[in-house]
C-alpha atoms as a PDB file:
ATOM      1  CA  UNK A   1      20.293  -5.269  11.632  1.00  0.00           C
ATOM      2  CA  UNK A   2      17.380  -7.545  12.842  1.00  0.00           C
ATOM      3  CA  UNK A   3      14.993  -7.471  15.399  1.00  0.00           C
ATOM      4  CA  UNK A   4      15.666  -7.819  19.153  1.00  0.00           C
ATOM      5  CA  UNK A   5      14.232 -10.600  20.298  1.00  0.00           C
ATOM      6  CA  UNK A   6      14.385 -13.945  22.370  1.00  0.00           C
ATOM      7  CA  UNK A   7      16.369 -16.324  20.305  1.00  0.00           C
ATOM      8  CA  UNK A   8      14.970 -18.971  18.884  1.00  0.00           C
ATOM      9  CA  UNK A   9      16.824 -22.270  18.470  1.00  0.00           C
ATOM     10  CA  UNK A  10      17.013 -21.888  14.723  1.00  0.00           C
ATOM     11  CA  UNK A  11      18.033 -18.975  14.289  1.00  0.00           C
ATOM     12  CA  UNK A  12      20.802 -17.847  12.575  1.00  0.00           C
ATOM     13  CA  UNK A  13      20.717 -21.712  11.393  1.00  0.00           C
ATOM     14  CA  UNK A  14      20.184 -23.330   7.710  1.00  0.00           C
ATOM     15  CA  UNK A  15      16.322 -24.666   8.181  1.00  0.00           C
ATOM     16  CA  UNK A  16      14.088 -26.147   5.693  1.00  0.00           C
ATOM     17  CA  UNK A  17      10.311 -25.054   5.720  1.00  0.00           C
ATOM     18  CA  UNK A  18       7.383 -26.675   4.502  1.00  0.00           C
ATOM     19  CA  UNK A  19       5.020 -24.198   3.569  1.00  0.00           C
ATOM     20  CA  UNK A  20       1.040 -24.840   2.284  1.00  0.00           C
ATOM     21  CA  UNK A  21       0.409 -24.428  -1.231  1.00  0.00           C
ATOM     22  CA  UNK A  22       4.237 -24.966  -2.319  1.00  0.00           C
ATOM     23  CA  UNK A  23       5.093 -28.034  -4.084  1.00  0.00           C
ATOM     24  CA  UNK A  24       8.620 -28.083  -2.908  1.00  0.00           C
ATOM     25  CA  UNK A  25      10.189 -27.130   0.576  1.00  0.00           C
ATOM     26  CA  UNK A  26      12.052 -23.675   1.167  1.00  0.00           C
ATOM     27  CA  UNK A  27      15.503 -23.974   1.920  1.00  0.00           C
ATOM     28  CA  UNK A  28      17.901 -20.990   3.407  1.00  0.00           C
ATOM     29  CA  UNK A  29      18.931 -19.301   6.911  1.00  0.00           C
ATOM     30  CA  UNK A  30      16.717 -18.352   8.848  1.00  0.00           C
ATOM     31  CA  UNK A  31      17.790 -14.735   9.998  1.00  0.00           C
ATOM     32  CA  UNK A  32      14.514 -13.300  11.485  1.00  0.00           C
ATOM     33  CA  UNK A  33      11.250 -13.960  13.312  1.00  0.00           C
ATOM     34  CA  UNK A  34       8.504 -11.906  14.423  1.00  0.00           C
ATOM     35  CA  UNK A  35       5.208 -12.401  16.187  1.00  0.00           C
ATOM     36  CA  UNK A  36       3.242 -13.757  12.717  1.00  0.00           C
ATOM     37  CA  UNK A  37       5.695 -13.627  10.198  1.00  0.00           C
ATOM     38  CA  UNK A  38       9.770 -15.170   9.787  1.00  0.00           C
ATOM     39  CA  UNK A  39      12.476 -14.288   7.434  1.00  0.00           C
ATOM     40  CA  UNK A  40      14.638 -16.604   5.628  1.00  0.00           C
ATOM     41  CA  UNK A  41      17.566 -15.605   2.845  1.00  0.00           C
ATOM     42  CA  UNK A  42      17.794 -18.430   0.363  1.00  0.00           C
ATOM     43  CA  UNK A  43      21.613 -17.179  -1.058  1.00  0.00           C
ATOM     44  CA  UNK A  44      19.772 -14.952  -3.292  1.00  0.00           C
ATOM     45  CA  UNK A  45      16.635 -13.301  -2.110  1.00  0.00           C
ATOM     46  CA  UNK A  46      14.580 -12.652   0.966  1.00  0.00           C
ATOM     47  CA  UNK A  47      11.552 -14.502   1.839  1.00  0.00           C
ATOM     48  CA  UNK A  48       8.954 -13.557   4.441  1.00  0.00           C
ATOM     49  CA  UNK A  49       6.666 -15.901   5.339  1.00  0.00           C
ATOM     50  CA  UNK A  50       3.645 -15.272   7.363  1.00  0.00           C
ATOM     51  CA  UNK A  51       3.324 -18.089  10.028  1.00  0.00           C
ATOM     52  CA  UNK A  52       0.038 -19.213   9.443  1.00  0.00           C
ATOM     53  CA  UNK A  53       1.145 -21.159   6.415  1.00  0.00           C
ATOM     54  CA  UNK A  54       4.054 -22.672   7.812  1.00  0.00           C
ATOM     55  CA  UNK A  55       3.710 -26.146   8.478  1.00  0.00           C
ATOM     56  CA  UNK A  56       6.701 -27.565  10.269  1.00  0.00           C
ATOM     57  CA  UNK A  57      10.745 -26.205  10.090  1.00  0.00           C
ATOM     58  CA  UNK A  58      13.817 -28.733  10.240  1.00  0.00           C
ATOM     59  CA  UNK A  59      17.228 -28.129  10.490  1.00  0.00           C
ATOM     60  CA  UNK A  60      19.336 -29.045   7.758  1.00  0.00           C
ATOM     61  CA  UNK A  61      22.751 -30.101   8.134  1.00  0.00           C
ATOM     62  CA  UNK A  62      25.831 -30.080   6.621  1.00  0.00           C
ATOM     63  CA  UNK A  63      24.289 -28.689   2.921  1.00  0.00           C
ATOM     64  CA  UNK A  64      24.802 -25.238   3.044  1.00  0.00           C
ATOM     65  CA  UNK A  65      28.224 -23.434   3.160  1.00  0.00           C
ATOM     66  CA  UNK A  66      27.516 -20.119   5.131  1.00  0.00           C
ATOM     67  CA  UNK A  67      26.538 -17.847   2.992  1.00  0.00           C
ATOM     68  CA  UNK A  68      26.993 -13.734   3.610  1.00  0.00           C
ATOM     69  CA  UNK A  69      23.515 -11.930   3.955  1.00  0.00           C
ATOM     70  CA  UNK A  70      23.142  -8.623   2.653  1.00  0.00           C
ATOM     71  CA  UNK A  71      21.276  -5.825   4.206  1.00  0.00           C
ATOM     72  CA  UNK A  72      17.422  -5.889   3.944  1.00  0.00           C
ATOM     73  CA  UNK A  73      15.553  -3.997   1.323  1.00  0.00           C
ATOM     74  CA  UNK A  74      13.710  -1.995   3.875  1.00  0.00           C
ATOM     75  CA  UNK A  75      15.253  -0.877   6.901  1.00  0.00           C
ATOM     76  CA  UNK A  76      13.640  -2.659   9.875  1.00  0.00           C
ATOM     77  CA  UNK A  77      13.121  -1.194  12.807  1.00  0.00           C
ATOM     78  CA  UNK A  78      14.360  -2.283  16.414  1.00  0.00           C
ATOM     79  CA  UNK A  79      11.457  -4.076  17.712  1.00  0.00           C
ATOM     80  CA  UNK A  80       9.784  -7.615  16.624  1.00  0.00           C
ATOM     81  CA  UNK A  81       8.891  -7.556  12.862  1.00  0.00           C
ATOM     82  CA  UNK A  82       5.089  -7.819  11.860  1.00  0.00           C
ATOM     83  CA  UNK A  83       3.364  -8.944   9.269  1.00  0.00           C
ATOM     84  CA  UNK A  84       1.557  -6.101   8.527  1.00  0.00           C
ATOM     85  CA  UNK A  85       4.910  -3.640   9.144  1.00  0.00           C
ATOM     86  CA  UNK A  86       6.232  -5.735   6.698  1.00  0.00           C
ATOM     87  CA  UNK A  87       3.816  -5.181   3.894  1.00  0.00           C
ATOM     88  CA  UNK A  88       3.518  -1.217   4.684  1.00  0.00           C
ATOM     89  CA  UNK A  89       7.749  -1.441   4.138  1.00  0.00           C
ATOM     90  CA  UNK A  90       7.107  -2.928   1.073  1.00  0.00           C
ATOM     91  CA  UNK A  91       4.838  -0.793  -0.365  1.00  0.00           C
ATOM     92  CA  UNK A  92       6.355   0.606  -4.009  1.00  0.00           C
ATOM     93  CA  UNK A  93       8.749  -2.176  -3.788  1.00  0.00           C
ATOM     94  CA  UNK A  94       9.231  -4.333  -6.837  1.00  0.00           C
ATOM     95  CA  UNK A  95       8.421  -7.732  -5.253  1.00  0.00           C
ATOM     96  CA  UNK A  96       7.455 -11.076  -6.213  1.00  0.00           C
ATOM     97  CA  UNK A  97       4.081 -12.411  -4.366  1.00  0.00           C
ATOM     98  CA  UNK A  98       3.235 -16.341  -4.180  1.00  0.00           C
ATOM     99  CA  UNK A  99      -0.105 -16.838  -3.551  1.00  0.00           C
ATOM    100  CA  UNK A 100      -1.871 -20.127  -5.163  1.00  0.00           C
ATOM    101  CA  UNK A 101      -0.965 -23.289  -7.637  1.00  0.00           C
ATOM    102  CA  UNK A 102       2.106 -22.801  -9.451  1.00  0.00           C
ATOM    103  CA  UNK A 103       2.031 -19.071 -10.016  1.00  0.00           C
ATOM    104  CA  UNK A 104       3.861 -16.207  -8.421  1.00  0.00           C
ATOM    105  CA  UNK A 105       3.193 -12.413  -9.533  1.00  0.00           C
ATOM    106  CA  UNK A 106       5.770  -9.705  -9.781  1.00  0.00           C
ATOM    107  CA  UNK A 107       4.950  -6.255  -9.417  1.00  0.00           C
ATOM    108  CA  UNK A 108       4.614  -3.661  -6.696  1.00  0.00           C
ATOM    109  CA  UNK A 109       2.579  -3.277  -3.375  1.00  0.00           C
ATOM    110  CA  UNK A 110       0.025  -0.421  -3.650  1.00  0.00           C
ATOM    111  CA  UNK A 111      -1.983  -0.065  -0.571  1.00  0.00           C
ATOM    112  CA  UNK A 112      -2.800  -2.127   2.265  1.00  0.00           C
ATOM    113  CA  UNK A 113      -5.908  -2.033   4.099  1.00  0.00           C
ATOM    114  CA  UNK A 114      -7.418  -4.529   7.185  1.00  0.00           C
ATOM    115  CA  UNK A 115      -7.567  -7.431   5.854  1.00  0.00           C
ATOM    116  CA  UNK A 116      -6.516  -7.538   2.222  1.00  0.00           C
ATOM    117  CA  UNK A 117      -3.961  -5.435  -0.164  1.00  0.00           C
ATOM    118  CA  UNK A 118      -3.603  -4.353  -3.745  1.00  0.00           C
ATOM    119  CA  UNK A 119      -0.688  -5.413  -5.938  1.00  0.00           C
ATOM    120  CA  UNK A 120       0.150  -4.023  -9.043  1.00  0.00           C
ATOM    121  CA  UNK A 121       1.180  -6.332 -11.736  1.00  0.00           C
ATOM    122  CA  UNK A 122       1.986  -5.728 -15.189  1.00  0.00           C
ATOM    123  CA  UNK A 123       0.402  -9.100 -15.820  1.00  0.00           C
ATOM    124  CA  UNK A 124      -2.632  -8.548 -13.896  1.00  0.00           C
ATOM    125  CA  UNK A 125      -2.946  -4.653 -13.080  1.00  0.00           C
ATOM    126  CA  UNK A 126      -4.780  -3.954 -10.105  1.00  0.00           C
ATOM    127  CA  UNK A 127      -5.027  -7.586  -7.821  1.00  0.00           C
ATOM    128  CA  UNK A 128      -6.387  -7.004  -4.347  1.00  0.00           C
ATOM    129  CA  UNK A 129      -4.965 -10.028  -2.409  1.00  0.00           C
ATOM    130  CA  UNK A 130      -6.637 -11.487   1.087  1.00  0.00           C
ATOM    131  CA  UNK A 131      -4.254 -11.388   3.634  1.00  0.00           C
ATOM    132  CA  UNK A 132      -4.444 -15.073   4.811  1.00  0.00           C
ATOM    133  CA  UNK A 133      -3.557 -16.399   1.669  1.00  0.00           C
ATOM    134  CA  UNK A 134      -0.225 -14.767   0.979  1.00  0.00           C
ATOM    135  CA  UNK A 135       2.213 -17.705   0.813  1.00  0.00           C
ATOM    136  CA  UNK A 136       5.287 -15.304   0.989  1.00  0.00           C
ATOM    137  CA  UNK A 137       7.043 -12.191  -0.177  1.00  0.00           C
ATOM    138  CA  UNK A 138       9.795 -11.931  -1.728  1.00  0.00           C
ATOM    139  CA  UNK A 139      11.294  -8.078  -2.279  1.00  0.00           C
ATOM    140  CA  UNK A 140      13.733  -7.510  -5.012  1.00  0.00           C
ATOM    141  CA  UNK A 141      16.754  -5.145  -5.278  1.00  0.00           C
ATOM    142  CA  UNK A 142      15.583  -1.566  -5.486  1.00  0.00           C
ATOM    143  CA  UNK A 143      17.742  -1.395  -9.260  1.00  0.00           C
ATOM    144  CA  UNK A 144      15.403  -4.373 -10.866  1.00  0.00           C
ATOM    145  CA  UNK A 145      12.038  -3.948 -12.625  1.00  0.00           C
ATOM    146  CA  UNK A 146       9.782  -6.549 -13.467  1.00  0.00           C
ATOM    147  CA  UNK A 147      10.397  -7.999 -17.245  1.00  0.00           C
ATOM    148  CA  UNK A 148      13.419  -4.816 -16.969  1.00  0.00           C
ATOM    149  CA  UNK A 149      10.410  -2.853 -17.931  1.00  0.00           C
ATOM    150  CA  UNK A 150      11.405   0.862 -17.771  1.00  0.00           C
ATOM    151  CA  UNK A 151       9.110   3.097 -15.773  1.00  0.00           C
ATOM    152  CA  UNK A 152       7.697   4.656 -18.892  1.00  0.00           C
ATOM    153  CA  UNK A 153       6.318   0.999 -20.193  1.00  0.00           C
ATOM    154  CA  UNK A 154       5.602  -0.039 -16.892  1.00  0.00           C
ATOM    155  CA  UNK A 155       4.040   3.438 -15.001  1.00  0.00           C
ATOM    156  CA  UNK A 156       3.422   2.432 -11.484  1.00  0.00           C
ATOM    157  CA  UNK A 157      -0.543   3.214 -11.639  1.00  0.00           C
ATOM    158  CA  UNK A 158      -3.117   3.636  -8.492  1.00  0.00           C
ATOM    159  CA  UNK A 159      -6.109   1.109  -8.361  1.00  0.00           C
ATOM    160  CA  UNK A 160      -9.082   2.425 -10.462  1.00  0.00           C
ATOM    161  CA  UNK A 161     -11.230   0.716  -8.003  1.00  0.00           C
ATOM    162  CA  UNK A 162     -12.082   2.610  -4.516  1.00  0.00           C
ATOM    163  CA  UNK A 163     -10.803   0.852  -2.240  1.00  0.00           C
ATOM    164  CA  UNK A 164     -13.083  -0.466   0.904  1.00  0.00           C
ATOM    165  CA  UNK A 165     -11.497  -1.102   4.151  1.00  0.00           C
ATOM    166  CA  UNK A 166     -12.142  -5.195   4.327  1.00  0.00           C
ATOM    167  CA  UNK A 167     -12.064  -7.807   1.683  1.00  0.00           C
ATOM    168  CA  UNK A 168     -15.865  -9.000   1.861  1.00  0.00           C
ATOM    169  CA  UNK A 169     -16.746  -4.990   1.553  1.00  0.00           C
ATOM    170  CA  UNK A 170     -14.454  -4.804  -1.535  1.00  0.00           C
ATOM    171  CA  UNK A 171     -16.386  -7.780  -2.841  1.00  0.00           C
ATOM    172  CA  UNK A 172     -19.408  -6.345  -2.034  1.00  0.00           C
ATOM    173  CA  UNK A 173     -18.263  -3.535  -4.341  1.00  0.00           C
ATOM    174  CA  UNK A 174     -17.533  -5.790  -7.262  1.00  0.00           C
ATOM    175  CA  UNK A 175     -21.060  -7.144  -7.746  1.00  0.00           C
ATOM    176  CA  UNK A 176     -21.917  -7.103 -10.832  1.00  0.00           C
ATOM    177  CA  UNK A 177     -18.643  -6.468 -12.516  1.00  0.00           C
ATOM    178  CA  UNK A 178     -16.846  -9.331 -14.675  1.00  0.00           C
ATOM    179  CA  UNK A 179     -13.729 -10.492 -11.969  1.00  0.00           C
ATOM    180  CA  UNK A 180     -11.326 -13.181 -11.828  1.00  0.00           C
ATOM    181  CA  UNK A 181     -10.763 -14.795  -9.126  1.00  0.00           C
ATOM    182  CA  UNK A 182      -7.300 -16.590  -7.888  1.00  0.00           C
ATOM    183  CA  UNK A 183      -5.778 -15.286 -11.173  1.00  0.00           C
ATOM    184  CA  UNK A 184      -7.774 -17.304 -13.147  1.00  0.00           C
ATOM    185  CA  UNK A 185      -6.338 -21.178 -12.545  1.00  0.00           C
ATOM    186  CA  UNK A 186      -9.712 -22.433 -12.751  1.00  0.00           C
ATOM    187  CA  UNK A 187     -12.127 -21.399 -15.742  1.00  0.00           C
ATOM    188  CA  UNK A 188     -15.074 -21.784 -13.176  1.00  0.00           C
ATOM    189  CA  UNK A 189     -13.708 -18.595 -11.083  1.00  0.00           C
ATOM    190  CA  UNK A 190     -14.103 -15.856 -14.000  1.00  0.00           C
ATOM    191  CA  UNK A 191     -17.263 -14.767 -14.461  1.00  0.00           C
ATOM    192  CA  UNK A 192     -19.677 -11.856 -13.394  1.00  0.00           C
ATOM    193  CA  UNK A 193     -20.050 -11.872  -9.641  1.00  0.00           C
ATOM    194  CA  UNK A 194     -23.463 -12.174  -8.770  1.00  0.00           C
ATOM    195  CA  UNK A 195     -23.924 -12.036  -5.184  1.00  0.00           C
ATOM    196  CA  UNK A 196     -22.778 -12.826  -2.238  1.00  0.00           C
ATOM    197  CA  UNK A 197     -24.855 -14.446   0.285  1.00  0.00           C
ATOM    198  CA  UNK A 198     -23.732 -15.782   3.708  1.00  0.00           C
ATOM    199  CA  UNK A 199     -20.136 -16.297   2.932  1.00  0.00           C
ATOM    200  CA  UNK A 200     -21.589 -18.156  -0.074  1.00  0.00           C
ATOM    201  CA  UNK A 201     -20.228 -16.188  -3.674  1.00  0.00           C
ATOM    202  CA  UNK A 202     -22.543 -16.488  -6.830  1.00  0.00           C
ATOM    203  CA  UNK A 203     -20.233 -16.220  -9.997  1.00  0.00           C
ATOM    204  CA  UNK A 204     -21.962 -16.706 -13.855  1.00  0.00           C
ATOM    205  CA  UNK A 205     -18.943 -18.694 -15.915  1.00  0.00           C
ATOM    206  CA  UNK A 206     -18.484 -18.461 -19.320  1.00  0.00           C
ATOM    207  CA  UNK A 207     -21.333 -21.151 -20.347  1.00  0.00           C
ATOM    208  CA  UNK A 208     -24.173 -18.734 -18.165  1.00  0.00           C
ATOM    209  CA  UNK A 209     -23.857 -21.468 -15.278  1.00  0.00           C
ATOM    210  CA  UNK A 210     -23.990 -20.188 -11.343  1.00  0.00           C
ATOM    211  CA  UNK A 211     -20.671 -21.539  -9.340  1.00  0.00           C
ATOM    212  CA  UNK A 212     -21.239 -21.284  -5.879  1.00  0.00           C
ATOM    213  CA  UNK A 213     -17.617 -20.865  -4.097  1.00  0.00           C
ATOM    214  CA  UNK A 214     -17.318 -19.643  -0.181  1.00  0.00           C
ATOM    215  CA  UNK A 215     -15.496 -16.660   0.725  1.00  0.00           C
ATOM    216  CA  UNK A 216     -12.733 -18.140   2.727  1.00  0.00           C
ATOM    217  CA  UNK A 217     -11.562 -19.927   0.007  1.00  0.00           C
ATOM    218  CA  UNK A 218     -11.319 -16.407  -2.469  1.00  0.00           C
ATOM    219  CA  UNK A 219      -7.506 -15.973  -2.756  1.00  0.00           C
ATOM    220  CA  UNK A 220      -7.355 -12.894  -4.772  1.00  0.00           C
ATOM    221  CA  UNK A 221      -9.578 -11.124  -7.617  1.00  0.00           C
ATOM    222  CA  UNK A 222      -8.759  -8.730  -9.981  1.00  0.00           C
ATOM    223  CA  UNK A 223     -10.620  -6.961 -13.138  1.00  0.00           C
ATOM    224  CA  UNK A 224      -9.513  -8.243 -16.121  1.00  0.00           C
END
């Protein structure tokens, strides 16, 4: 079923996770671990986790009963799991993406290119994500639909954008066009993107204003 592998200590074992940007710890079994990414079943759903954002992993004792875990969503294939083999699995998946603040999107996994990909949300339509921010993934049962949406009110659509092959190029792309960045938590980050200069982004808000935000720090952005 998993991954051969050296064992790590935890595995197989109830662990807590503290992972950035999440107000509250995860909690589950830990059941996989790859090279930059782990897998933990909570009693209901998967979570994979890149490792980047995980910031320490305890043991917990004595809280959980064992729980049995199903099968994964995708089949997984006999060597170490991978980030990136993770995401290609997923793609046309009904999943559930947390990314920044308090939000997570639902919706399906499009394409995925170097260093970013595009998820398709009902909420959001076409959201190209950068690949060090995904929190974690979490990929539903192949039978569920976001909002139980049937395919006909819900048409799984391509991007309308063409698609560069890195993140700063598909910026590059946008200039000029009215984008929202990180979903839109913060008023200042929808605007018309004005240029980018030097890992420095120039974004006119609402009032005409020039916010200056660095590139690192873009989490996602979407057309509205």
């Amino acid at each position: 079923m998993f991954s051969l592998k050296s064992r790590h200590p935890l595995l197989d074992q109830y662990v807590e996770l503290d992972v950035s940007g999440a107000s509250l710890p995860i909690k589950g079994k830990l059941i996989d671990l790859g090279q930059d990414i782990l897998v933990v079943h909570n009693g209901r759903q998967f979570l994979y986790i890149p490792f980047v954002h995980l910031q320490q992993m305890r043991l917990i004792v004595n809280e959980y009963q064992d729980i049995e875990v199903p099968e994964p969503h995708f089949e997984q294939q006999n060597d170490l799991i991978s980030y990136r083999k993770v995401l290609m699995n997923a793609k046309g998946m009904f999943s559930e993406l947390y990314i920044t603040g308090h939000q997570s999107i639902h919706g399906y996994l499009t394409s995925v290119m170097n260093d970013f990909f595009v998820f398709y949300s009902p909420v959001y339509h076409s959201v190209m994500v950068s690949l060090k921010h995904l929190k974690y993934l979490i990929p539903y049962n192949p039978n569920v639909t976001p909002y139980t949406l049937t395919p006909e009110q819900f048409p799984l659509k391509p991007s309308p954008i063409t698609l560069a092959r890195t993140f700063d190029q598909q910026m590059n792309k946008l200039l000029g066009e009215f984008v929202i960045l990180d979903l839109g938590e913060n008023p200042n980050k929808i605007g018309v993107l004005k240029s980018i200069d030097q890992s420095m982004i120039e974004l006119s808000n609402a009032d005409g204003k020039s916010i200056y935000l660095h590139f690192d720090h873009v989490k996602t952005i979407h057309l509205p």
